[in-house]
Protein backbone atom coordinates (compact mmCIF):
# COMPACT_ATOMS: atom_id res chain seq x y z
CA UNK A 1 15.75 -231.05 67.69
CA UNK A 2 16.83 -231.80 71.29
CA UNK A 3 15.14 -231.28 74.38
CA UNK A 4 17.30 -230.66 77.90
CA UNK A 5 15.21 -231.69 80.83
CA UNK A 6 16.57 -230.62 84.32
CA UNK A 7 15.22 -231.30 87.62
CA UNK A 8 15.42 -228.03 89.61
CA UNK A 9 17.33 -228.18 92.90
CA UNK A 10 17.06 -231.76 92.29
CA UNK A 11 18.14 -232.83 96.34
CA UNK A 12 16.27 -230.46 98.00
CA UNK A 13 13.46 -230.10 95.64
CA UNK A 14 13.02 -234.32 96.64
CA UNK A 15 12.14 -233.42 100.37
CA UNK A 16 9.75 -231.22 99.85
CA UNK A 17 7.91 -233.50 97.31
CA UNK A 18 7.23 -235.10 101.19
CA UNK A 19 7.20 -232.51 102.91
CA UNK A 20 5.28 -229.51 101.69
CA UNK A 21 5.92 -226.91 104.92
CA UNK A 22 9.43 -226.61 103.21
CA UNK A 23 8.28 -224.78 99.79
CA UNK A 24 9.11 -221.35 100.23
CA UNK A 25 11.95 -222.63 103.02
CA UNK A 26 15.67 -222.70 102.75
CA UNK A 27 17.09 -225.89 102.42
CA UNK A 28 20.41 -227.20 102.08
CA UNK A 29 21.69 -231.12 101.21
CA UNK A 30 24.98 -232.02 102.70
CA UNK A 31 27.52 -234.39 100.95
CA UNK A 32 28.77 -237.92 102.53
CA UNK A 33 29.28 -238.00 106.38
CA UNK A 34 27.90 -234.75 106.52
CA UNK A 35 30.74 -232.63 105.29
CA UNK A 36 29.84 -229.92 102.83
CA UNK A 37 27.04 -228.36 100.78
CA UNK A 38 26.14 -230.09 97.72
CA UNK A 39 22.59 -228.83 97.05
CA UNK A 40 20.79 -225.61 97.77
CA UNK A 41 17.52 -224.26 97.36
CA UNK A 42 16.72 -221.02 95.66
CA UNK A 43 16.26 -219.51 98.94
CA UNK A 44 18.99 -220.80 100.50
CA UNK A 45 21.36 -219.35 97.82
CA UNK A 46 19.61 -215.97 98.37
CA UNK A 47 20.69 -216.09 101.90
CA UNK A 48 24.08 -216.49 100.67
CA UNK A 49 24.85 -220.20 101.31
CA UNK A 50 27.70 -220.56 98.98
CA UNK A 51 27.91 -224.12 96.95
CA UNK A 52 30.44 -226.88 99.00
CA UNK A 53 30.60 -224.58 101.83
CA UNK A 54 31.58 -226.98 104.70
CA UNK A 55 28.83 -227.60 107.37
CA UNK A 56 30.41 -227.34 110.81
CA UNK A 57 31.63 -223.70 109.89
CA UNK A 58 28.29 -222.74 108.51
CA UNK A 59 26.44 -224.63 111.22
CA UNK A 60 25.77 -220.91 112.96
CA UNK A 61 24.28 -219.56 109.85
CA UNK A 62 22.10 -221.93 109.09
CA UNK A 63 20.31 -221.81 113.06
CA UNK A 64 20.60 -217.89 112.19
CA UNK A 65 18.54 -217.74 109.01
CA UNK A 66 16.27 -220.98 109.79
CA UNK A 67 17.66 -223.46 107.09
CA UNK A 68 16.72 -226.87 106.73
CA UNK A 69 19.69 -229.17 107.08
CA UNK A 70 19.21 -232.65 105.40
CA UNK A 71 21.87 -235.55 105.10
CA UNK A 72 22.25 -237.07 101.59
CA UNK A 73 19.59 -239.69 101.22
CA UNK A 74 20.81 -241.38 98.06
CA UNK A 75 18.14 -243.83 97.88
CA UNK A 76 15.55 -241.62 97.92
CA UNK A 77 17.21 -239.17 95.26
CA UNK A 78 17.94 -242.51 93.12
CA UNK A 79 14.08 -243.80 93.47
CA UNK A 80 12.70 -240.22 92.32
CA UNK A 81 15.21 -239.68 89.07
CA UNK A 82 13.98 -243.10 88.08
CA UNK A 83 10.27 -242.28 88.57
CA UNK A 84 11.17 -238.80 86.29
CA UNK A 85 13.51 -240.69 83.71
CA UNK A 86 10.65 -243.42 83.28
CA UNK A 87 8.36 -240.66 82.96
CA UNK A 88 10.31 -238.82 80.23
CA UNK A 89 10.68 -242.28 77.72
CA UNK A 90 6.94 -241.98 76.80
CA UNK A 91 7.81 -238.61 75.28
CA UNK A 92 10.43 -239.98 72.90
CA UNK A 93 12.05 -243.54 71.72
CA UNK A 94 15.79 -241.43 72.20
CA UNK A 95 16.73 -240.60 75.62
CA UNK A 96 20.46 -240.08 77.26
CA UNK A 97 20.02 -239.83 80.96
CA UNK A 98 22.51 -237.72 81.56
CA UNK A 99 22.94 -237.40 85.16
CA UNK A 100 20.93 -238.44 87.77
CA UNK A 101 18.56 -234.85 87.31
CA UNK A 102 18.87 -234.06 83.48
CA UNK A 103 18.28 -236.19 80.46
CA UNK A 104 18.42 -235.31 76.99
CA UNK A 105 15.71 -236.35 74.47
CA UNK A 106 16.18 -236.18 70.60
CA UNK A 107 12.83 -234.80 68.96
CA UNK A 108 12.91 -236.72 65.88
CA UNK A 109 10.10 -236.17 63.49
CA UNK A 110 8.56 -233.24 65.12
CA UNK A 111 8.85 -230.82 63.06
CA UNK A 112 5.40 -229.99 62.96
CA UNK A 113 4.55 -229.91 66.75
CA UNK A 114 4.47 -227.03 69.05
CA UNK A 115 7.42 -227.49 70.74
CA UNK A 116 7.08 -225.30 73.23
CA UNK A 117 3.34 -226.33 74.37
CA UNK A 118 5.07 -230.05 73.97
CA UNK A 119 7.45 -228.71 76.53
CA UNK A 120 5.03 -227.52 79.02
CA UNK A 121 3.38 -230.70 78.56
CA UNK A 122 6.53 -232.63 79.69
CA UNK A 123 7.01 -230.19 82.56
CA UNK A 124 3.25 -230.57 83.83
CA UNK A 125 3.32 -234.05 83.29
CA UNK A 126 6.59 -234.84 85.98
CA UNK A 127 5.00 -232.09 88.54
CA UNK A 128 1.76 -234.23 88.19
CA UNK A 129 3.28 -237.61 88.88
CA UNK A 130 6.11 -236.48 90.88
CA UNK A 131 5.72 -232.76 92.08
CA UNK A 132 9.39 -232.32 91.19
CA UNK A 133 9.91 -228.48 89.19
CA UNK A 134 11.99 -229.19 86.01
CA UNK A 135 13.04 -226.62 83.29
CA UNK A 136 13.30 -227.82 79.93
CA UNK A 137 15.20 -226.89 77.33
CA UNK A 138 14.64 -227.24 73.40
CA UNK A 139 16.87 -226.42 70.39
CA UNK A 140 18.64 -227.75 67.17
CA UNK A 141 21.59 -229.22 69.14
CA UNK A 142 22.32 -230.27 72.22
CA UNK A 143 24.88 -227.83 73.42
CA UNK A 144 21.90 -225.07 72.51
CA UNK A 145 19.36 -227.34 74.06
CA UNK A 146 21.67 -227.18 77.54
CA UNK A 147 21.54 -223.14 77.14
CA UNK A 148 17.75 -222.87 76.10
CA UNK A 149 17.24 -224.55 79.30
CA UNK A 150 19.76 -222.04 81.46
CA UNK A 151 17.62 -219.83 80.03
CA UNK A 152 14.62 -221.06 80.76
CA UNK A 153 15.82 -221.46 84.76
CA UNK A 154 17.49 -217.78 84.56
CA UNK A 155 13.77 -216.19 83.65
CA UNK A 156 10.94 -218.47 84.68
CA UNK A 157 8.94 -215.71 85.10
CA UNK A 158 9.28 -215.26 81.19
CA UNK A 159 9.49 -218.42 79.89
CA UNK A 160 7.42 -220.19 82.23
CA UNK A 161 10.46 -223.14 83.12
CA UNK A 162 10.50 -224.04 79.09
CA UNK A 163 12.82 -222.06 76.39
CA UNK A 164 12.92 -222.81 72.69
CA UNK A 165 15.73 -222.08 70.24
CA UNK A 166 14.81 -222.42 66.77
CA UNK A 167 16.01 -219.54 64.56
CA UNK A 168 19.58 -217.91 63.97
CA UNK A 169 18.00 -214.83 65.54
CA UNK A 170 17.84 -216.49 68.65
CA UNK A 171 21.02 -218.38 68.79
CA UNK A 172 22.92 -215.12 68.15
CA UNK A 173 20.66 -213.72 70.97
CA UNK A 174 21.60 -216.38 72.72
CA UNK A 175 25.26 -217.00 72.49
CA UNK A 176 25.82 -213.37 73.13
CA UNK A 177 24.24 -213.36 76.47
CA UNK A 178 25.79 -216.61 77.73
CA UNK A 179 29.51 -215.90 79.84
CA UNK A 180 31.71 -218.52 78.87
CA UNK A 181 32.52 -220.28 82.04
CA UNK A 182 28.61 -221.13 81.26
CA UNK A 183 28.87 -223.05 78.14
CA UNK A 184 28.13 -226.85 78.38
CA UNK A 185 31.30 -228.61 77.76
CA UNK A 186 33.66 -225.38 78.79
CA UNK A 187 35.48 -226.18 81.97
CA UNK A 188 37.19 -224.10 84.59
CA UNK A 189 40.54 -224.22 83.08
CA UNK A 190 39.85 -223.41 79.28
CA UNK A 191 37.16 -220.46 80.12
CA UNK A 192 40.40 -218.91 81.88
CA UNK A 193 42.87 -219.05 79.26
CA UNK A 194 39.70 -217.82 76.82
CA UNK A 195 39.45 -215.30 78.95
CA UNK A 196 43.08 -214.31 78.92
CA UNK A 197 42.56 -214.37 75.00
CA UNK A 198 39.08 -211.54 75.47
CA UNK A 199 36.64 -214.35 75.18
CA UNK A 200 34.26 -213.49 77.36
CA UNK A 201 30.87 -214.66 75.92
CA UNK A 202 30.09 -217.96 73.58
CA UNK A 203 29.73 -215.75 70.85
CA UNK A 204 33.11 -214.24 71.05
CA UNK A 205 33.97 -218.28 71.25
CA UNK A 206 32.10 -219.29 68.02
CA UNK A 207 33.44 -216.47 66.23
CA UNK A 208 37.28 -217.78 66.62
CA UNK A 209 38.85 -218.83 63.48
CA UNK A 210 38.62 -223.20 63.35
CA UNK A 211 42.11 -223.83 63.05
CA UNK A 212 42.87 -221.49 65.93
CA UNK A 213 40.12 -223.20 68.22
CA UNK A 214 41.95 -227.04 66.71
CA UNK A 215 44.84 -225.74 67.97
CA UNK A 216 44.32 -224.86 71.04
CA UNK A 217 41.83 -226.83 72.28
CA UNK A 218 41.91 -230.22 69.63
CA UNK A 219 38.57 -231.61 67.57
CA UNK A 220 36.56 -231.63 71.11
CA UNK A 221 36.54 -227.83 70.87
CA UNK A 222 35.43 -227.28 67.01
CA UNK A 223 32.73 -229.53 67.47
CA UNK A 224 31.75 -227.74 70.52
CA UNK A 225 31.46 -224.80 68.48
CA UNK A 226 29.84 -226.06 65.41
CA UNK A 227 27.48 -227.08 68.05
CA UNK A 228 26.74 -224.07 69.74
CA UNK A 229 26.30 -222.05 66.11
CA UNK A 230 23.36 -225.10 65.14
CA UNK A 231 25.01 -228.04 63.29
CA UNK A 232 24.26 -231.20 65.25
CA UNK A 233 27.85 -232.72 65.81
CA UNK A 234 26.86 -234.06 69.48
CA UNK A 235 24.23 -237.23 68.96
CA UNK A 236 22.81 -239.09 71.96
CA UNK A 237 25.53 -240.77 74.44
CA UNK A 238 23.62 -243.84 74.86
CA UNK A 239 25.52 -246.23 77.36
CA UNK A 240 24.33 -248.72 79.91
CA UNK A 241 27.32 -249.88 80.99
CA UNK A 242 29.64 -247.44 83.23
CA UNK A 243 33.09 -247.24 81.99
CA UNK A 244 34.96 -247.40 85.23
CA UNK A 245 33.18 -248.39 88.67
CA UNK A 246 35.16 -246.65 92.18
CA UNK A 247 34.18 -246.96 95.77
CA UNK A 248 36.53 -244.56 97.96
CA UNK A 249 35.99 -243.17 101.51
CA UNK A 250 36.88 -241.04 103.93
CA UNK A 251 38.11 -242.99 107.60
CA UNK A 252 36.54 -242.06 110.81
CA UNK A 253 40.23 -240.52 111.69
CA UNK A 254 43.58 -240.21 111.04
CA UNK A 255 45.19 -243.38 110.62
CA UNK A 256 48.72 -244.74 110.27
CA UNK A 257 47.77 -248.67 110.86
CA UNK A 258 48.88 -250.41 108.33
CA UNK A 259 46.45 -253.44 108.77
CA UNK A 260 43.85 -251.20 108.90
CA UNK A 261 44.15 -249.17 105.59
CA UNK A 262 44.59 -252.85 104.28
CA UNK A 263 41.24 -253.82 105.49
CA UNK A 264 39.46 -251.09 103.78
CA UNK A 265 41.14 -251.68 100.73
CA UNK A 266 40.07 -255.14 100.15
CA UNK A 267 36.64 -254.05 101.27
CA UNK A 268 36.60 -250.94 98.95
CA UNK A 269 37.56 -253.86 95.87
CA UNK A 270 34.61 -256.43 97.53
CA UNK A 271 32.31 -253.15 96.96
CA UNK A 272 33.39 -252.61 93.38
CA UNK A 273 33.06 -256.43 92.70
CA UNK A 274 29.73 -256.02 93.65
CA UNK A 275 28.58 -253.53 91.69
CA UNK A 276 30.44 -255.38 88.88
CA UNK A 277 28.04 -258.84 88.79
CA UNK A 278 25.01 -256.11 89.32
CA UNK A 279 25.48 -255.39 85.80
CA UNK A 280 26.81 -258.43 84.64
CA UNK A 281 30.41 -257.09 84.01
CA UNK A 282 34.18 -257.68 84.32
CA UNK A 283 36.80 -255.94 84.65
CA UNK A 284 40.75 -255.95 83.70
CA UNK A 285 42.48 -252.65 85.70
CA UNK A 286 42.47 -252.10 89.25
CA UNK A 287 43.50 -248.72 90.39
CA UNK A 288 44.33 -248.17 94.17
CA UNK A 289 44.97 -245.10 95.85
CA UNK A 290 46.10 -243.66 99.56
CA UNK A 291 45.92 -240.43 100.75
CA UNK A 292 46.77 -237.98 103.70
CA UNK A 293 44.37 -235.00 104.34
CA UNK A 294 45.48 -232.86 102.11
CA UNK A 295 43.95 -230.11 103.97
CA UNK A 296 45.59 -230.41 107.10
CA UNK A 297 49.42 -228.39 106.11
CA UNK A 298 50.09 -229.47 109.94
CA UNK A 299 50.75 -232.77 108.80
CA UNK A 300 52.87 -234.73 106.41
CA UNK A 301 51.31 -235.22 102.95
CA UNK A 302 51.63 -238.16 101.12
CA UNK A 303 49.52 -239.53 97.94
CA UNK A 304 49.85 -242.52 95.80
CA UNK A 305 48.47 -244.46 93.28
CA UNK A 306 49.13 -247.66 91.25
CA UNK A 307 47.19 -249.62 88.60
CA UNK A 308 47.76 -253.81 87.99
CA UNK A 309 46.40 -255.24 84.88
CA UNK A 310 44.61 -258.05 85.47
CA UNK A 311 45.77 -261.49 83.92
CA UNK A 312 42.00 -262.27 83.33
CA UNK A 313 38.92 -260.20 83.70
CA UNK A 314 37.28 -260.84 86.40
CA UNK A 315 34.31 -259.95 88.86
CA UNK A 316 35.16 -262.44 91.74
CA UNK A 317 35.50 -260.59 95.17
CA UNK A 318 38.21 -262.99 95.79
CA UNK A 319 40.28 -262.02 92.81
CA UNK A 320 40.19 -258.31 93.21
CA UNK A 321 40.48 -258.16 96.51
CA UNK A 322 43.87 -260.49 96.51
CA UNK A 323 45.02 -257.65 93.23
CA UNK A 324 43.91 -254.42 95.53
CA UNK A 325 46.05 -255.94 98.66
CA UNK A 326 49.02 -256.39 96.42
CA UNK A 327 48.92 -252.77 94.87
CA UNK A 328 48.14 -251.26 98.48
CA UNK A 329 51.09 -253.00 99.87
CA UNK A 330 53.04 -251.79 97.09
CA UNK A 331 52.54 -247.95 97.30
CA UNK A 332 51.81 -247.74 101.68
CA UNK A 333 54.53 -245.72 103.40
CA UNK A 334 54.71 -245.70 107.05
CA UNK A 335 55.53 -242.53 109.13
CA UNK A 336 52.12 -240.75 107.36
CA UNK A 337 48.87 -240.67 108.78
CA UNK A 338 46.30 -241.52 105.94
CA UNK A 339 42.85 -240.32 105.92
CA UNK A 340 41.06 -241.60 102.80
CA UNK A 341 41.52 -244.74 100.10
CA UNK A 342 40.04 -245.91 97.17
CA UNK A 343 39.37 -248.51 94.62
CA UNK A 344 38.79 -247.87 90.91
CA UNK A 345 37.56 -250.85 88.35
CA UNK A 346 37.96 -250.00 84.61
CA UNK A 347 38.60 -251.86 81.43
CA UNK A 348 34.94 -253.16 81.91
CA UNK A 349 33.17 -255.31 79.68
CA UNK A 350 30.33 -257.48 79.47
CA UNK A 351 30.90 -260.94 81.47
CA UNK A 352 29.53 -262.80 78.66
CA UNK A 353 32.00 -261.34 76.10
CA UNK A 354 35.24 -262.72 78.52
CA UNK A 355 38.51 -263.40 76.85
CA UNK A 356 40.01 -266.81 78.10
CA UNK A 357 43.56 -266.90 78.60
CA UNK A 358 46.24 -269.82 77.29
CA UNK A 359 48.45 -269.63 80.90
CA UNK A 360 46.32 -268.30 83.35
CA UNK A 361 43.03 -268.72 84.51
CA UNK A 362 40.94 -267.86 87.43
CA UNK A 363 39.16 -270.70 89.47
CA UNK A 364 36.30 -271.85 87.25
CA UNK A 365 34.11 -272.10 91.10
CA UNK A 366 34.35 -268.46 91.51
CA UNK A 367 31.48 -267.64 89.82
CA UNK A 368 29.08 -270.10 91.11
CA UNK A 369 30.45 -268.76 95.03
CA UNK A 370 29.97 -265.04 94.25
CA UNK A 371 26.52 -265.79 92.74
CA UNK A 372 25.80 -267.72 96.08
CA UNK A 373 27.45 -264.59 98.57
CA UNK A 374 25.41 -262.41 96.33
CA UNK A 375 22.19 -264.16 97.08
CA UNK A 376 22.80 -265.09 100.69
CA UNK A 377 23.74 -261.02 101.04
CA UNK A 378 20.44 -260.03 99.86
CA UNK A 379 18.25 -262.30 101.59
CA UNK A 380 19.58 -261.25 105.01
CA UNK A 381 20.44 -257.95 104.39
CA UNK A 382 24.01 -256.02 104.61
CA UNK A 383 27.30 -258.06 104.16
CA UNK A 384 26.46 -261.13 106.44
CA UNK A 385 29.76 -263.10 104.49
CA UNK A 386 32.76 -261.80 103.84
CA UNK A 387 36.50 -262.57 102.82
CA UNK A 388 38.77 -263.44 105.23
CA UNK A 389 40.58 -260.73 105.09
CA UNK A 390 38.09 -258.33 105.44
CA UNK A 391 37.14 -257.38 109.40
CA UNK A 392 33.97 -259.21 109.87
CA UNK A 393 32.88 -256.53 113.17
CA UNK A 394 33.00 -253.46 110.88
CA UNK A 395 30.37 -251.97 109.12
CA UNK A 396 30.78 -248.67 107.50
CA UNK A 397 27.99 -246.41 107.49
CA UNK A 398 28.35 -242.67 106.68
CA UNK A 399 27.61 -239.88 109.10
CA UNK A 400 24.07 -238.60 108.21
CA UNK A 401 22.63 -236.69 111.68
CA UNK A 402 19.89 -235.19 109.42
CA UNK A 403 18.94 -238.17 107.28
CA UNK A 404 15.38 -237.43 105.93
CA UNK A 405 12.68 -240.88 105.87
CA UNK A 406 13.63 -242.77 102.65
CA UNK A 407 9.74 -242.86 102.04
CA UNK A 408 9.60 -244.87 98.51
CA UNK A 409 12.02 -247.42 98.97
CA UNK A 410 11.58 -248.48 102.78
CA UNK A 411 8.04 -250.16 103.61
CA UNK A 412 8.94 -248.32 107.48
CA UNK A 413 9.28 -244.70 105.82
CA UNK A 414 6.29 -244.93 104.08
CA UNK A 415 3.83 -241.83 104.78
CA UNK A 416 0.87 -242.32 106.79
CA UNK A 417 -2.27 -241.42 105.78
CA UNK A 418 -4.74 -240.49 108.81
């Protein structure tokens, strides 16, 4: 058996863990700089806040119907998903953490538990230690696992937040009430062309023919529906190690500099270096992109991207940064005013599992000086050295008018206690 565990409203449901005068209140998250709506409240959906609606053309609504605006405050959401993850590995030995508000737990050897008081228990126990509402889900697989627990946030009137699927009763029950565009692992694009095809529910899915569904939508799809119908195909993705690493952004304005957008490039690969030696990995593909606002049809439109294979792997700021300038200055095109940019590392592997190389090699100091930036950075705080060819005056910091205390991870935003 699997069990689905997913924070409820995860963003919004984290401010009012501090403050309590918001339960019962709309609230609404906004993305980076402030942009669009990326997490809503129950209430704040009822008042018909759609999701990703952008903020400065809802910004009447929200005075209108009294909704809380909050900035993302990724530190804090980070902080409390590790409090409920940590939380959730005393109640089993197998745990994928499956986004930063849902992790998956395989129930092995509990075939003679309640599972459904076990899931209350779970539930209880994170609103105890956290006061964050979660939902959990429990069935043979985990593609029924992610619908007991739809289910279980669809009626929590019935269920109580906790839903388990054990029989073929109930997965027929199931699958027939679920739309498509619903299922776990469905996207946008394949629940339209099911739909073209009268698939409107998972059952009408699970009852196509196999070599039909191979067909048309390869192995991914079969096991998908072997899956949803109760044979475990799906096991626990356990990875600690993220397959590609990206830092991209959004400038201030429109922006046809070409020393500029060069700049931020070799930041953007300084970023992703970083994050790199935090997990003690290298990498051998650097991907860069530039792009206009795609948005804006006044303008010209232009996107591009290129990819360099490294001759080594590598984690040195120095390194990557030199790769990301060459690819930039490959793909820039003057006469277009560029609004965003971004670096993507992939091909990562462990640093201790390096492949040397015959002809080419990088400077053997590198590491030694990036574990010496490294510590000198966190010490003082924020990016006090830099490459050369980075702007040593600019720091970027997202717009967030309605950032919220960080209260865990900031000994300043700590509550106090009169």
């Amino acid at each position: 058996m699997f069990a689905l565990i997913d924070c409820n409203n995860f963003y919004a449901s984290c401010h009012r863990v501090f403050q309590p005068k918001l339960i019962h209140q709309p609230i609404v998250v906004l993305s980076n700089n402030d942009g669009c709506v990326i997490s809503r409240s129950e209430e704040a959906k009822l008042a018909g806040i759609p999701m990703c609606a952008p903020a400065h053309q809802f910004q009447q609504v929200f005075e209108q119907k009294k909704i809380e605006v909050f900035s993302s405050n990724y530190q804090l959401y980070a902080d409390m998903s590790n409090r409920v993850m940590s939380i959730l590995s005393l109640y089993s030995p197998e745990q994928e953490i499956y986004s930063i508000d849902e992790c998956f737990l395989k129930l092995t050897g509990f075939d003679h538990f309640d599972l459904k008081n076990y899931g209350k228990e779970i539930k209880s126990k994170i609103y105890q230690f956290t006061k964050l509402p979660v939902c959990v889900g429990i069935a043979p697989t985990k593609s029924l696992a992610k619908l007991a627990n739809h289910i279980a946030k669809k009626f929590p009137e019935v269920h109580q937040g906790v839903y388990v699927i054990k029989t073929q009763e109930q997965i027929h029950k199931a699958l027939k009430w679920l739309n498509i565009e619903d299922v776990w692992g469905i996207g946008r694009r394949m629940s339209r062309r099911l739909k073209l095809m009268d698939v409107n529910k998972a059952l009408d899915f699970v009852q196509l023919k196999d070599e039909f569904i191979r067909k048309e939508f390869s192995i991914i799809g079969l096991r998908l529906k072997k899956d949803l119908l109760g044979e475990s195909v799906l096991d626990l993705n356990i990875t600690s190690e993220k397959k590609s690493i990206a830092t991209t952004r959004s400038f201030e304005e429109y922006t046809s500099n070409f020393e500029y957008v060069k700049e931020r490039v070799s930041t953007f690969a300084v970023s992703c270096a970083e994050k790199l030696r935090k997990q003690n990995s290298s990498c051998n593909l650097i991907t860069v992109f530039i792009q206009t606002n795609n948005f804006d049809k006044s303008k010209p439109q232009y996107y591009r991207t290129i990819s360099f294979h490294l001759p080594y792997e590598s984690n040195s700021s120095i390194t990557l940064s030199k790769f990301a300038i060459r690819a930039f200055e490959q793909i820039y095109k003057e006469g277009y005013e560029y609004k965003k940019a971004g670096v993507i590392v992939s091909g990562i592997i462990s640093s201790n599992q390096k492949q040397l190389s015959l002809f080419e090699e990088e400077n053997c100091h590198h590491p030694n000086l990036m574990k010496t930036i490294d510590l000198i950075n966190k010490k003082f705080g924020g990016a006090k050295i830099k490459l050369a060819s980075q702007d040593l005056n600019k720091t970027w910091k997202m717009r967030q008018n309605k950032l919220s205390p960080c209260y865990t991870t900031k000994w300043k935003d700590l509550l106090v206690v009169y």
